[in-house]
PDB file of N, CA and C in Angstrom:
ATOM      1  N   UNK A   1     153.152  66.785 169.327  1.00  0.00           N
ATOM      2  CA  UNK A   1     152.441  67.821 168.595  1.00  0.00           C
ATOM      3  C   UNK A   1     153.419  68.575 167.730  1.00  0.00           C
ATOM      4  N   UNK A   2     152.997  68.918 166.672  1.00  0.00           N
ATOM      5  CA  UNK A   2     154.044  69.290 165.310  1.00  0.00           C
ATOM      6  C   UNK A   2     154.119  70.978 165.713  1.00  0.00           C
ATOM      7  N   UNK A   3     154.802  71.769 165.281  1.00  0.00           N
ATOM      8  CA  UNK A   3     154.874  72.819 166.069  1.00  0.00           C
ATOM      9  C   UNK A   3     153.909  73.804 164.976  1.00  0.00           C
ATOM     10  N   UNK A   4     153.136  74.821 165.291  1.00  0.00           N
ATOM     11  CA  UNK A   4     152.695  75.749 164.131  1.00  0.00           C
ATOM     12  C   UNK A   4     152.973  76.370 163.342  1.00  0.00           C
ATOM     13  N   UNK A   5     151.962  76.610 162.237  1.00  0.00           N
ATOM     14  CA  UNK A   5     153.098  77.001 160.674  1.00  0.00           C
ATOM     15  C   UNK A   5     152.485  78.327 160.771  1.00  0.00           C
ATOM     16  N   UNK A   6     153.119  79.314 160.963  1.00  0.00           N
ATOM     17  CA  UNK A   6     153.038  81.084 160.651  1.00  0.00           C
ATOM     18  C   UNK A   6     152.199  80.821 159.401  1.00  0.00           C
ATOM     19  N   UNK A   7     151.348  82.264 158.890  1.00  0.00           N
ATOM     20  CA  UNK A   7     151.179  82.942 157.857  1.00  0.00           C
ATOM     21  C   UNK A   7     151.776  82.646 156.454  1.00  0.00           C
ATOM     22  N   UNK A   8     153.254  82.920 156.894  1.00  0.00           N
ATOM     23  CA  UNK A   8     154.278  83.130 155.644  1.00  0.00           C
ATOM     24  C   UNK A   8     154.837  81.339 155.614  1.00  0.00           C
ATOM     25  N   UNK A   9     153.846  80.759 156.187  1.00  0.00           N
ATOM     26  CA  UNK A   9     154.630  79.487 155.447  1.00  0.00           C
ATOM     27  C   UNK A   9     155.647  78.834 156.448  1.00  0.00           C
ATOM     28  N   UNK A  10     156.584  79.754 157.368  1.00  0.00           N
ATOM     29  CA  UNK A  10     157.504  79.491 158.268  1.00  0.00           C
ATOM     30  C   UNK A  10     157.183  78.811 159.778  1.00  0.00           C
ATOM     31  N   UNK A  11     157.906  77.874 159.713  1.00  0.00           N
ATOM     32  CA  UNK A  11     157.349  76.893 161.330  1.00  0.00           C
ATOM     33  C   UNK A  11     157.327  77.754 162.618  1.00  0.00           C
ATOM     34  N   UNK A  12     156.323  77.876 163.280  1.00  0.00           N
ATOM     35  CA  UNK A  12     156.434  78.763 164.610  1.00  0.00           C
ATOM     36  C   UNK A  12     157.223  78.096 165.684  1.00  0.00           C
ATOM     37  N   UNK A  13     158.319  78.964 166.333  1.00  0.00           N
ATOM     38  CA  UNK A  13     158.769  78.455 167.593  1.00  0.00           C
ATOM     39  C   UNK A  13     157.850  77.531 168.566  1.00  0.00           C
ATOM     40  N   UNK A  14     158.242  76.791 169.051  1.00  0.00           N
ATOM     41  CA  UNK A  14     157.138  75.322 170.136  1.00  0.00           C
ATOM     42  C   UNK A  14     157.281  76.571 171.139  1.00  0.00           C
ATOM     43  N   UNK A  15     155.869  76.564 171.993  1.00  0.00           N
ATOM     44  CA  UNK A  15     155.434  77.649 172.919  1.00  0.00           C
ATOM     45  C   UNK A  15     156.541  77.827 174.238  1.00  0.00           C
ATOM     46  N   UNK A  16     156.863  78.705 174.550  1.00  0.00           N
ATOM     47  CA  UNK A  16     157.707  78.846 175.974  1.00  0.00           C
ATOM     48  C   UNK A  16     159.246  78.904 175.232  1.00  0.00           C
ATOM     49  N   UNK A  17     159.416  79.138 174.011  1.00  0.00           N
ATOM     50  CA  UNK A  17     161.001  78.890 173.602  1.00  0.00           C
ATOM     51  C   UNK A  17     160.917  80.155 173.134  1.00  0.00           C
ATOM     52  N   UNK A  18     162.038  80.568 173.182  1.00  0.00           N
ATOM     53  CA  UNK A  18     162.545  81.707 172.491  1.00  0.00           C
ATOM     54  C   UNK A  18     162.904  82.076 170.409  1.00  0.00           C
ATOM     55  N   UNK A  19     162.660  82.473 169.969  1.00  0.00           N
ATOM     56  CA  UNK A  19     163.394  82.315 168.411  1.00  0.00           C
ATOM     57  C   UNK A  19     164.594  82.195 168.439  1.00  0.00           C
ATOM     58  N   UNK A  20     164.899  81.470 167.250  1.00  0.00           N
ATOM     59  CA  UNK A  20     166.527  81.684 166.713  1.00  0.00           C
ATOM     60  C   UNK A  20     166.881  82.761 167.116  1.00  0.00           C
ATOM     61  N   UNK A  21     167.922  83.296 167.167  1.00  0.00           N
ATOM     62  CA  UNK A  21     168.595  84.327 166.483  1.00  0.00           C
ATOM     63  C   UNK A  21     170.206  84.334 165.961  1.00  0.00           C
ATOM     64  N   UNK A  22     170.066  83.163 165.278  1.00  0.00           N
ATOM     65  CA  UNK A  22     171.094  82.619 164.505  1.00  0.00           C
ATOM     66  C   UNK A  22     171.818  83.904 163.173  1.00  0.00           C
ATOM     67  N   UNK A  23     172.979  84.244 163.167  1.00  0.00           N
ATOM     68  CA  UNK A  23     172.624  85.229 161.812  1.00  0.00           C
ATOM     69  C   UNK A  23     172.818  84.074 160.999  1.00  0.00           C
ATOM     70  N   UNK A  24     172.693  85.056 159.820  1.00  0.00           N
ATOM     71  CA  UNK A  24     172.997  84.879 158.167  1.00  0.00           C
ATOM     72  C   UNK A  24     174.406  85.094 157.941  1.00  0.00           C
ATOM     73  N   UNK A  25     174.823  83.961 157.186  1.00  0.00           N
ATOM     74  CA  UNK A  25     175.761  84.786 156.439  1.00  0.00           C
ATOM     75  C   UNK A  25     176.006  84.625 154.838  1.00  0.00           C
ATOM     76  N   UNK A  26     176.725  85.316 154.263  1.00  0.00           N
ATOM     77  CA  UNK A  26     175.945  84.974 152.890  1.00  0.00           C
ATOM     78  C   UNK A  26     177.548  85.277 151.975  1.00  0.00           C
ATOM     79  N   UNK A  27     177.624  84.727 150.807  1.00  0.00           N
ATOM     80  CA  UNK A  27     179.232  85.259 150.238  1.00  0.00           C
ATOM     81  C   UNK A  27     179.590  86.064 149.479  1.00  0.00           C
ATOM     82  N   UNK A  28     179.012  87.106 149.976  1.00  0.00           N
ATOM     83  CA  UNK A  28     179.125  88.410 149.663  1.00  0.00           C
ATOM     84  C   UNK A  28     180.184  89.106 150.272  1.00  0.00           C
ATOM     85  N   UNK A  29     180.755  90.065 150.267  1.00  0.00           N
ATOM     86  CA  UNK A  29     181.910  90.591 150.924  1.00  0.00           C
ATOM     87  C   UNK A  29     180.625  91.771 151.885  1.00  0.00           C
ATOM     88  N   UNK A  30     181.358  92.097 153.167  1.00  0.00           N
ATOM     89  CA  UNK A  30     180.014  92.366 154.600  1.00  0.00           C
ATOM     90  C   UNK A  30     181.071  93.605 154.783  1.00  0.00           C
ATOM     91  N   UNK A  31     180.390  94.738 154.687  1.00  0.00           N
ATOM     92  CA  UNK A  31     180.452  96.033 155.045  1.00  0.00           C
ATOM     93  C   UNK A  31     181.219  95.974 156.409  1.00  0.00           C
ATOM     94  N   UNK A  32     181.854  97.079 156.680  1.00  0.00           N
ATOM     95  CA  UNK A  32     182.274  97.296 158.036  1.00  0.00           C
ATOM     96  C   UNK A  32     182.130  98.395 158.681  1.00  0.00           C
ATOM     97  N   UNK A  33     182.246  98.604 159.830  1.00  0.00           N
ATOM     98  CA  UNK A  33     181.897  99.823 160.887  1.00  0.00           C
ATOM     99  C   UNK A  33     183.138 100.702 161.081  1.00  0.00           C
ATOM    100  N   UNK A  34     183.649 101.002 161.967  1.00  0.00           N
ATOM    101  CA  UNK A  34     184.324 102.434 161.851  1.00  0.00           C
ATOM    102  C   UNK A  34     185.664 101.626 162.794  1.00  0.00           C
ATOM    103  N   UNK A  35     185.567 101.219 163.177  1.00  0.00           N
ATOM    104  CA  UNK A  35     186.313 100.165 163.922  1.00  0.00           C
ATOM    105  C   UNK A  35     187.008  98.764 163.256  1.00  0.00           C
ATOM    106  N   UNK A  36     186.284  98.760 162.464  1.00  0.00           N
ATOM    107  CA  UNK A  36     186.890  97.837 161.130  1.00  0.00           C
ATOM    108  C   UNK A  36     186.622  96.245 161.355  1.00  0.00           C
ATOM    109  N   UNK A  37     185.638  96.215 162.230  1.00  0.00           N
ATOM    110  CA  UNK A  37     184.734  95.011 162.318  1.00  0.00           C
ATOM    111  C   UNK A  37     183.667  94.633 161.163  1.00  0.00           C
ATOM    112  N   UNK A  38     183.497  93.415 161.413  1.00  0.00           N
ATOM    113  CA  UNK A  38     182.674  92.876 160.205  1.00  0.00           C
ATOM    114  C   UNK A  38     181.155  93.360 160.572  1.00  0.00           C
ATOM    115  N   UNK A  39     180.099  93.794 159.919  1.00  0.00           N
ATOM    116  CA  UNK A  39     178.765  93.991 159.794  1.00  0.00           C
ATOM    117  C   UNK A  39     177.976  92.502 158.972  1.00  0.00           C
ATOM    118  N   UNK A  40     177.328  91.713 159.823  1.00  0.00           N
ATOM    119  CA  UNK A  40     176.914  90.968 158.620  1.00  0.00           C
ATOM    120  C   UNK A  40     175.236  91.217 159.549  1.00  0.00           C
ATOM    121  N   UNK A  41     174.089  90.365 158.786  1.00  0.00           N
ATOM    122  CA  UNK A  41     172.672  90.098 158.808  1.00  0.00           C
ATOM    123  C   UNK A  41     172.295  88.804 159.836  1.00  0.00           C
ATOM    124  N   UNK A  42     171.286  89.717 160.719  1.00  0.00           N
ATOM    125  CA  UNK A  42     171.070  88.586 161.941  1.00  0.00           C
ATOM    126  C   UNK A  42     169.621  87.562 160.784  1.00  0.00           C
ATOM    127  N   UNK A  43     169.190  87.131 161.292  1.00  0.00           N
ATOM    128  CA  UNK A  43     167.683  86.188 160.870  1.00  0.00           C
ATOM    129  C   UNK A  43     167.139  86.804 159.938  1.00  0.00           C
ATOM    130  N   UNK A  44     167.118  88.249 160.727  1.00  0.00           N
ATOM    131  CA  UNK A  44     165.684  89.014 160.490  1.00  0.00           C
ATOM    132  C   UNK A  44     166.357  90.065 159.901  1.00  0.00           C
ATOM    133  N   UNK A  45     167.572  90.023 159.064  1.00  0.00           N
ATOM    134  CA  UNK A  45     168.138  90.897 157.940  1.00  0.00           C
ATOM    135  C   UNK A  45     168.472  92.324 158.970  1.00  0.00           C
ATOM    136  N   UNK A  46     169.195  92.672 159.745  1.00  0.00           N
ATOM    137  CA  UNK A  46     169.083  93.591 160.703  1.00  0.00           C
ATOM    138  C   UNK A  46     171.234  93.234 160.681  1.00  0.00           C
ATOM    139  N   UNK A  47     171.579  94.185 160.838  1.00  0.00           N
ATOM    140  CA  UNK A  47     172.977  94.295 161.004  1.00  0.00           C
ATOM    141  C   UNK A  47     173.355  94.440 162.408  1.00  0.00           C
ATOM    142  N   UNK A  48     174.342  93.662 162.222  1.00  0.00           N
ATOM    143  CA  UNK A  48     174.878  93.072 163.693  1.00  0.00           C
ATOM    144  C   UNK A  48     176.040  93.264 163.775  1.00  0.00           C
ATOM    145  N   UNK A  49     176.858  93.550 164.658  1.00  0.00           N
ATOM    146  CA  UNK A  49     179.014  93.498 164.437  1.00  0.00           C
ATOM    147  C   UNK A  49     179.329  92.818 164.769  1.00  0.00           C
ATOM    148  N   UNK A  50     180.082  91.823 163.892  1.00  0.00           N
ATOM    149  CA  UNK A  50     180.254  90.466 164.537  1.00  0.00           C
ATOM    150  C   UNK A  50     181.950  90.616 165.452  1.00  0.00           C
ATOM    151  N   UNK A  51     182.482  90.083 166.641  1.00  0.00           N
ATOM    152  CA  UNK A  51     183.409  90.763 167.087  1.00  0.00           C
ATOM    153  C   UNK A  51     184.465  89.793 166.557  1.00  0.00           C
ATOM    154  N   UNK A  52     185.514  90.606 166.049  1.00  0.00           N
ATOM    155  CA  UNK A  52     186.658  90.233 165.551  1.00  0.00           C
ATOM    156  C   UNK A  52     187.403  88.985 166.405  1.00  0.00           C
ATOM    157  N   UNK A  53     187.685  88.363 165.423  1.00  0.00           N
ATOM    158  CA  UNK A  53     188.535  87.472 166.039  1.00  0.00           C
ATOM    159  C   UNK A  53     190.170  87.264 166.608  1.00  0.00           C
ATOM    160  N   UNK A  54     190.074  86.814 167.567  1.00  0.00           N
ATOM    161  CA  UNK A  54     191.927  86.763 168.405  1.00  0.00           C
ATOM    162  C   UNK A  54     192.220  86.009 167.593  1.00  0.00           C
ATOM    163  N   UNK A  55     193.454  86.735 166.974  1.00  0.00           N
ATOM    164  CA  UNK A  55     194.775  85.668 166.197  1.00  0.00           C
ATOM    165  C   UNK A  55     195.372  84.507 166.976  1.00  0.00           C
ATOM    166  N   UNK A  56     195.247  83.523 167.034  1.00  0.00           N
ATOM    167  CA  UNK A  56     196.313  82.802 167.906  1.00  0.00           C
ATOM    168  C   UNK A  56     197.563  83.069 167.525  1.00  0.00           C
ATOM    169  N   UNK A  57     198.659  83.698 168.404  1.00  0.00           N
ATOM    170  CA  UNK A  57     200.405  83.397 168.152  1.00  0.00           C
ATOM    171  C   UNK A  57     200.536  82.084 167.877  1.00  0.00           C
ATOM    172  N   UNK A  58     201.413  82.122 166.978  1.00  0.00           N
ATOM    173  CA  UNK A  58     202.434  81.182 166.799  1.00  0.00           C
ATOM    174  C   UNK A  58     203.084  80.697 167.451  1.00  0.00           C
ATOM    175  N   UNK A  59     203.410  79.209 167.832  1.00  0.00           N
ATOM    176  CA  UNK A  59     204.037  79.031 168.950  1.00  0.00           C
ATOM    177  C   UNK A  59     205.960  79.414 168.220  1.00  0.00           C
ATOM    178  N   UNK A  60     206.904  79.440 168.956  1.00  0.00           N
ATOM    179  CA  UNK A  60     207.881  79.703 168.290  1.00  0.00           C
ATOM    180  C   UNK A  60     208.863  78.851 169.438  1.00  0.00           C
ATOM    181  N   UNK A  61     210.117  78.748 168.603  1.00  0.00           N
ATOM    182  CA  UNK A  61     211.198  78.115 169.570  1.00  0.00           C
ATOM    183  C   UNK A  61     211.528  79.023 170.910  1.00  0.00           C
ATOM    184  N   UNK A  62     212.210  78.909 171.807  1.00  0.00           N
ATOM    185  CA  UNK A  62     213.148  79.506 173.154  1.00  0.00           C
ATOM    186  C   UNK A  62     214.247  79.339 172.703  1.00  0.00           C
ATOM    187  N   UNK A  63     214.759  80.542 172.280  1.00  0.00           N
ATOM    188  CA  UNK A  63     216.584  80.921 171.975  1.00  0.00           C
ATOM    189  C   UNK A  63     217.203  81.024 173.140  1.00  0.00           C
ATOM    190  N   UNK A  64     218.921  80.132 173.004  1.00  0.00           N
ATOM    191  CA  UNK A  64     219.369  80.315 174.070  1.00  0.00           C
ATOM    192  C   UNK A  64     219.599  81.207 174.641  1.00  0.00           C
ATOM    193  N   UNK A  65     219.607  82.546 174.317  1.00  0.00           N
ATOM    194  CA  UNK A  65     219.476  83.636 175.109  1.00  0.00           C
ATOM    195  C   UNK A  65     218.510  84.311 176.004  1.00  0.00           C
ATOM    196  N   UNK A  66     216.983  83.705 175.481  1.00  0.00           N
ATOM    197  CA  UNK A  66     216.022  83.719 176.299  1.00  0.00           C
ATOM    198  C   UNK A  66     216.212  82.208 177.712  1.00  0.00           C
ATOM    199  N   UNK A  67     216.857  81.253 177.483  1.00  0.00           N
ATOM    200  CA  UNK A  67     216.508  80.603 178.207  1.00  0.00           C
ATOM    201  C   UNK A  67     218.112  80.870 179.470  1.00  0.00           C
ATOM    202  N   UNK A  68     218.983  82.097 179.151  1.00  0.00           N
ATOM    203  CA  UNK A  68     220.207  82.390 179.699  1.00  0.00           C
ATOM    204  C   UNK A  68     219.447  83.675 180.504  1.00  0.00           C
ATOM    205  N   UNK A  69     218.406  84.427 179.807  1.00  0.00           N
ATOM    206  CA  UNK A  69     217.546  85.134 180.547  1.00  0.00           C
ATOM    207  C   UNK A  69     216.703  84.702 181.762  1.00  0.00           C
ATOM    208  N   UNK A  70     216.207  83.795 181.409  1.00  0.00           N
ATOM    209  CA  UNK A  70     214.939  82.996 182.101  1.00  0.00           C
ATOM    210  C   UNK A  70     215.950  82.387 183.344  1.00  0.00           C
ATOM    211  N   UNK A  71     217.084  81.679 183.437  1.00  0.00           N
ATOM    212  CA  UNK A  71     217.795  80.766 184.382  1.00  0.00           C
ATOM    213  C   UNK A  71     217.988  82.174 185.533  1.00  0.00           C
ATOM    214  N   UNK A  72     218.244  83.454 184.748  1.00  0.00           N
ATOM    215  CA  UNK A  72     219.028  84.551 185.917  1.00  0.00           C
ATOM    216  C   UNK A  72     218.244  85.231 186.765  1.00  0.00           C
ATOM    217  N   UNK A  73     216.717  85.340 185.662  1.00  0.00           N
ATOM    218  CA  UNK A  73     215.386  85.512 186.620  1.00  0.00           C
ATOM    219  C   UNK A  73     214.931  84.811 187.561  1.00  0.00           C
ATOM    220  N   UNK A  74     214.937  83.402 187.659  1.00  0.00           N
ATOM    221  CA  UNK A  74     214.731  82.568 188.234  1.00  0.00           C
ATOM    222  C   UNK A  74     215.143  83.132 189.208  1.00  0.00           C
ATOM    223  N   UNK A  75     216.764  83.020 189.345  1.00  0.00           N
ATOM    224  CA  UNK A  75     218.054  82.741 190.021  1.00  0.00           C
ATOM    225  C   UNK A  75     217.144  84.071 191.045  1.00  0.00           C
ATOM    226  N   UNK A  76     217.371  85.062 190.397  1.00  0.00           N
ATOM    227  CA  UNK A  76     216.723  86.474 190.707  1.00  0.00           C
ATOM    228  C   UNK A  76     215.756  86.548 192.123  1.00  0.00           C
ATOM    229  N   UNK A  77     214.700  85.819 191.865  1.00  0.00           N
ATOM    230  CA  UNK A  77     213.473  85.746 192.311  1.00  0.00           C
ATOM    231  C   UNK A  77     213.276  84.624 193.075  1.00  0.00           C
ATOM    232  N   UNK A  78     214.191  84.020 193.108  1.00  0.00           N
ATOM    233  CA  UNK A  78     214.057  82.485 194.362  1.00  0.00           C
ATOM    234  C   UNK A  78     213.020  81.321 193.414  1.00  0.00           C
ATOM    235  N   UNK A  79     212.779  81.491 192.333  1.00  0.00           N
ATOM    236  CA  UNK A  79     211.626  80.180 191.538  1.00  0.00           C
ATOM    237  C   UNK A  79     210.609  80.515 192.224  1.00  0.00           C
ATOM    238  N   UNK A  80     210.225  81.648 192.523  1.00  0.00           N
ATOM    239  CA  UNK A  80     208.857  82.413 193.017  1.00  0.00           C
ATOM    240  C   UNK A  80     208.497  83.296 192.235  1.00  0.00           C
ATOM    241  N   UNK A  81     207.247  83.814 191.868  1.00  0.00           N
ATOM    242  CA  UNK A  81     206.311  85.325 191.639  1.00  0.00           C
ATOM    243  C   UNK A  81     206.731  84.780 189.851  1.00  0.00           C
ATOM    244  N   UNK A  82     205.990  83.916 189.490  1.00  0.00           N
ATOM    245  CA  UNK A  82     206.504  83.963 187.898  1.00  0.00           C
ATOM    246  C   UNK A  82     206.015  84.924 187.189  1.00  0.00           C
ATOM    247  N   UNK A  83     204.982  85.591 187.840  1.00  0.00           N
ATOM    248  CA  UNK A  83     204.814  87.137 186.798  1.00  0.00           C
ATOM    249  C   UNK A  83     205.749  88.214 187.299  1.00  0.00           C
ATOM    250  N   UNK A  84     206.868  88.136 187.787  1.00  0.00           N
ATOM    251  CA  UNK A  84     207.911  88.802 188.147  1.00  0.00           C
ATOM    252  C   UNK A  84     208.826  88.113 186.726  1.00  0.00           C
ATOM    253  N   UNK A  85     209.298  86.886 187.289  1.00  0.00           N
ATOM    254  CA  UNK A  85     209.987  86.472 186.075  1.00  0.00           C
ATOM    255  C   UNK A  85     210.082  87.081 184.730  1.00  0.00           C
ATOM    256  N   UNK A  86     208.738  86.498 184.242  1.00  0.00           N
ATOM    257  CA  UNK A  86     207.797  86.986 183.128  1.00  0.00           C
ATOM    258  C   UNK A  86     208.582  88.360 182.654  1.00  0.00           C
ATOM    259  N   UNK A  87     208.517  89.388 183.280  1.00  0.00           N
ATOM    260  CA  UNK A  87     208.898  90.730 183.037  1.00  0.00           C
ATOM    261  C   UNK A  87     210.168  90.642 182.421  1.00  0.00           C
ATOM    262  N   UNK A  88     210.693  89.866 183.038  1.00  0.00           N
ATOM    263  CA  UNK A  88     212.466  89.532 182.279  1.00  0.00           C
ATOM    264  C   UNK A  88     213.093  89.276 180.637  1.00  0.00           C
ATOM    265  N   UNK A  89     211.921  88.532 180.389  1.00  0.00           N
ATOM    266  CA  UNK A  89     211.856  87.645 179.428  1.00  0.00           C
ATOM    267  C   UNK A  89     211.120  88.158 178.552  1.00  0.00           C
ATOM    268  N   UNK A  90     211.609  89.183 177.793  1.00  0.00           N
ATOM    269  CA  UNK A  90     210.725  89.895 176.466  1.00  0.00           C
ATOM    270  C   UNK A  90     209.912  88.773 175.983  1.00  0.00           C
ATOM    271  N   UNK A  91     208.836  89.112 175.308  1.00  0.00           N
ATOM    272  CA  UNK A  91     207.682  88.176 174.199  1.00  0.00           C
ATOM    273  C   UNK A  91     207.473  86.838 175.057  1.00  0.00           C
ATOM    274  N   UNK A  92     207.512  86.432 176.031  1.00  0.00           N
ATOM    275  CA  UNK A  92     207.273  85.307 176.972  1.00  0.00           C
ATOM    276  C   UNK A  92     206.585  85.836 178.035  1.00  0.00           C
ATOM    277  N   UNK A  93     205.165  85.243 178.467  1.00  0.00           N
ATOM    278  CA  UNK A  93     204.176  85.382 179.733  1.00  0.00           C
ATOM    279  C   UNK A  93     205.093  83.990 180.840  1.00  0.00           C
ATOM    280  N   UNK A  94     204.037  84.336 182.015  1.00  0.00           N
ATOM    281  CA  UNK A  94     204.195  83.941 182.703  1.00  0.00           C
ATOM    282  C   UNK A  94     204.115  82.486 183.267  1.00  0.00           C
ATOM    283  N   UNK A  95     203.052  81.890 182.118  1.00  0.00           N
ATOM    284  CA  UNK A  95     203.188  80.517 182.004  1.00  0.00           C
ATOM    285  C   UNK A  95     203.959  79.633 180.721  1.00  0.00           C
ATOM    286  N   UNK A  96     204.549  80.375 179.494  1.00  0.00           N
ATOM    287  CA  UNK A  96     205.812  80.234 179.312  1.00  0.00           C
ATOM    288  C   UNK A  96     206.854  79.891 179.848  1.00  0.00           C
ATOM    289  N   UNK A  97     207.107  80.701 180.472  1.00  0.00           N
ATOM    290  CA  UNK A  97     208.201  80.817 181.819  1.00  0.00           C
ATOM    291  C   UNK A  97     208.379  79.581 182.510  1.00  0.00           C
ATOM    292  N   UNK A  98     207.160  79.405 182.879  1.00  0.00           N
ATOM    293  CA  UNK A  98     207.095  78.681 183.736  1.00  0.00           C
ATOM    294  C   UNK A  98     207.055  77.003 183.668  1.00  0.00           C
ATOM    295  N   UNK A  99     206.601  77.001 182.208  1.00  0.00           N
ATOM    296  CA  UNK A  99     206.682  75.722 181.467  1.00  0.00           C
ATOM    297  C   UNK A  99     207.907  75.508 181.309  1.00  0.00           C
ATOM    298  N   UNK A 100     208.589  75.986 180.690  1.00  0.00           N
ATOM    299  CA  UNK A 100     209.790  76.169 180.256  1.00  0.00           C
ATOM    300  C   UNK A 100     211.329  75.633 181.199  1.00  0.00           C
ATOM    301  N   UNK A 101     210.568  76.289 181.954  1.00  0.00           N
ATOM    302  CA  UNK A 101     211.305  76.069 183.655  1.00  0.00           C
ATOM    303  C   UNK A 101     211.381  74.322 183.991  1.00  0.00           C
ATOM    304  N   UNK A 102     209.515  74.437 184.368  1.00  0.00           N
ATOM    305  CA  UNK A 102     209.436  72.964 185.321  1.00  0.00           C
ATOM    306  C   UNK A 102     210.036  72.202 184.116  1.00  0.00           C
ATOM    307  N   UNK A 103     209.599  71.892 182.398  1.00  0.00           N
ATOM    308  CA  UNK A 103     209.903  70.843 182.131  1.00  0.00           C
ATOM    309  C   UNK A 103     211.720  70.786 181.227  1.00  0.00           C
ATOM    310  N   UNK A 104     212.288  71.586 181.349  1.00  0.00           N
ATOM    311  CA  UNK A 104     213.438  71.867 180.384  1.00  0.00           C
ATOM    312  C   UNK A 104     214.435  72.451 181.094  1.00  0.00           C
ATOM    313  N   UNK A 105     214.466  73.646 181.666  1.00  0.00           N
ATOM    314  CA  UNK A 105     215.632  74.092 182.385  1.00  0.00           C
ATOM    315  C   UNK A 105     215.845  73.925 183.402  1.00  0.00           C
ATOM    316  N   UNK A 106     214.894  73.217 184.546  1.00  0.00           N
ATOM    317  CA  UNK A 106     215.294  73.160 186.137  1.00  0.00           C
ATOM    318  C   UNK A 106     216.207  72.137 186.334  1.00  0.00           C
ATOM    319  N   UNK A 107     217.672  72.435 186.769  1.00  0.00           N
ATOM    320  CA  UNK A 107     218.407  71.491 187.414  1.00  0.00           C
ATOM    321  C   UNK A 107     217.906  70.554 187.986  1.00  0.00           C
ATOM    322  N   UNK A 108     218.325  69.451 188.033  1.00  0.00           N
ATOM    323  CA  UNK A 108     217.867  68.081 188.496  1.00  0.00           C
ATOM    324  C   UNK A 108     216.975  67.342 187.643  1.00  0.00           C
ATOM    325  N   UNK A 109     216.366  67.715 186.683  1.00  0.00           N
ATOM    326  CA  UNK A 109     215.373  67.478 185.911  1.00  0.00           C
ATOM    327  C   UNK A 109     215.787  65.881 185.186  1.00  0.00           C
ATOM    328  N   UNK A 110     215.198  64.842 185.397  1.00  0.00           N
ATOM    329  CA  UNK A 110     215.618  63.759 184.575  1.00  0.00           C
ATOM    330  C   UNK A 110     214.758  63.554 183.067  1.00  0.00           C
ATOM    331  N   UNK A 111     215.856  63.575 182.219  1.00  0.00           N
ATOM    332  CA  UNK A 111     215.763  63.609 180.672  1.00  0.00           C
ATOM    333  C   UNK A 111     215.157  62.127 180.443  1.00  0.00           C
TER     334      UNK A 111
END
């Protein structure tokens, strides 16, 4: 069964479904809120904040001084609590660290 055509011409949702609520977007430059998020138009022309997006970092090299850091933390901490580590090691989390560790700096490691 073909689904029903509204009034205005527009196909009606098949019964038991919900509507779109897909927005619009259009290439216009989109107003912003006070917070400095984007405002753009849901379906039904109604303003919405769309939430800003996370930058991904850059991945970047490990200078030997971070990885002369990282060996003393280790050393430090027994190769336990890597969000202890972590703390050591300016601009590096805890699975940094820890990568860093198992596949590159741990003694014994075969190249």
């Amino acid at each position: 069964a073909a689904a029903a055509t509204a009034a205005d011409g527009v196909a009606a949702p098949a019964p038991g479904t919900k509507p779109s609520a897909k927005r619009a977007r259009t290439n216009e430059p989109s107003d912003a809120d006070a917070d400095g998020k984007a405002v753009v138009a849901d379906a039904d022309g109604n303003a919405v904040v769309e939430e800003e997006r996370k930058e991904k970092k850059r991945p970047r090299k490990w200078s030997d001084q971070e990885d002369e850091v990282l060996r003393a933390a280790v050393n430090a901490h027994g190769g336990k609590n890597w969000k202890g580590i972590a703390e050591s090691v300016p601009e590096r989390d805890h699975v940094q660290c820890l990568q860093r560790w198992k596949k590159v700096l741990e003694p014994g490691l075969l190249k």
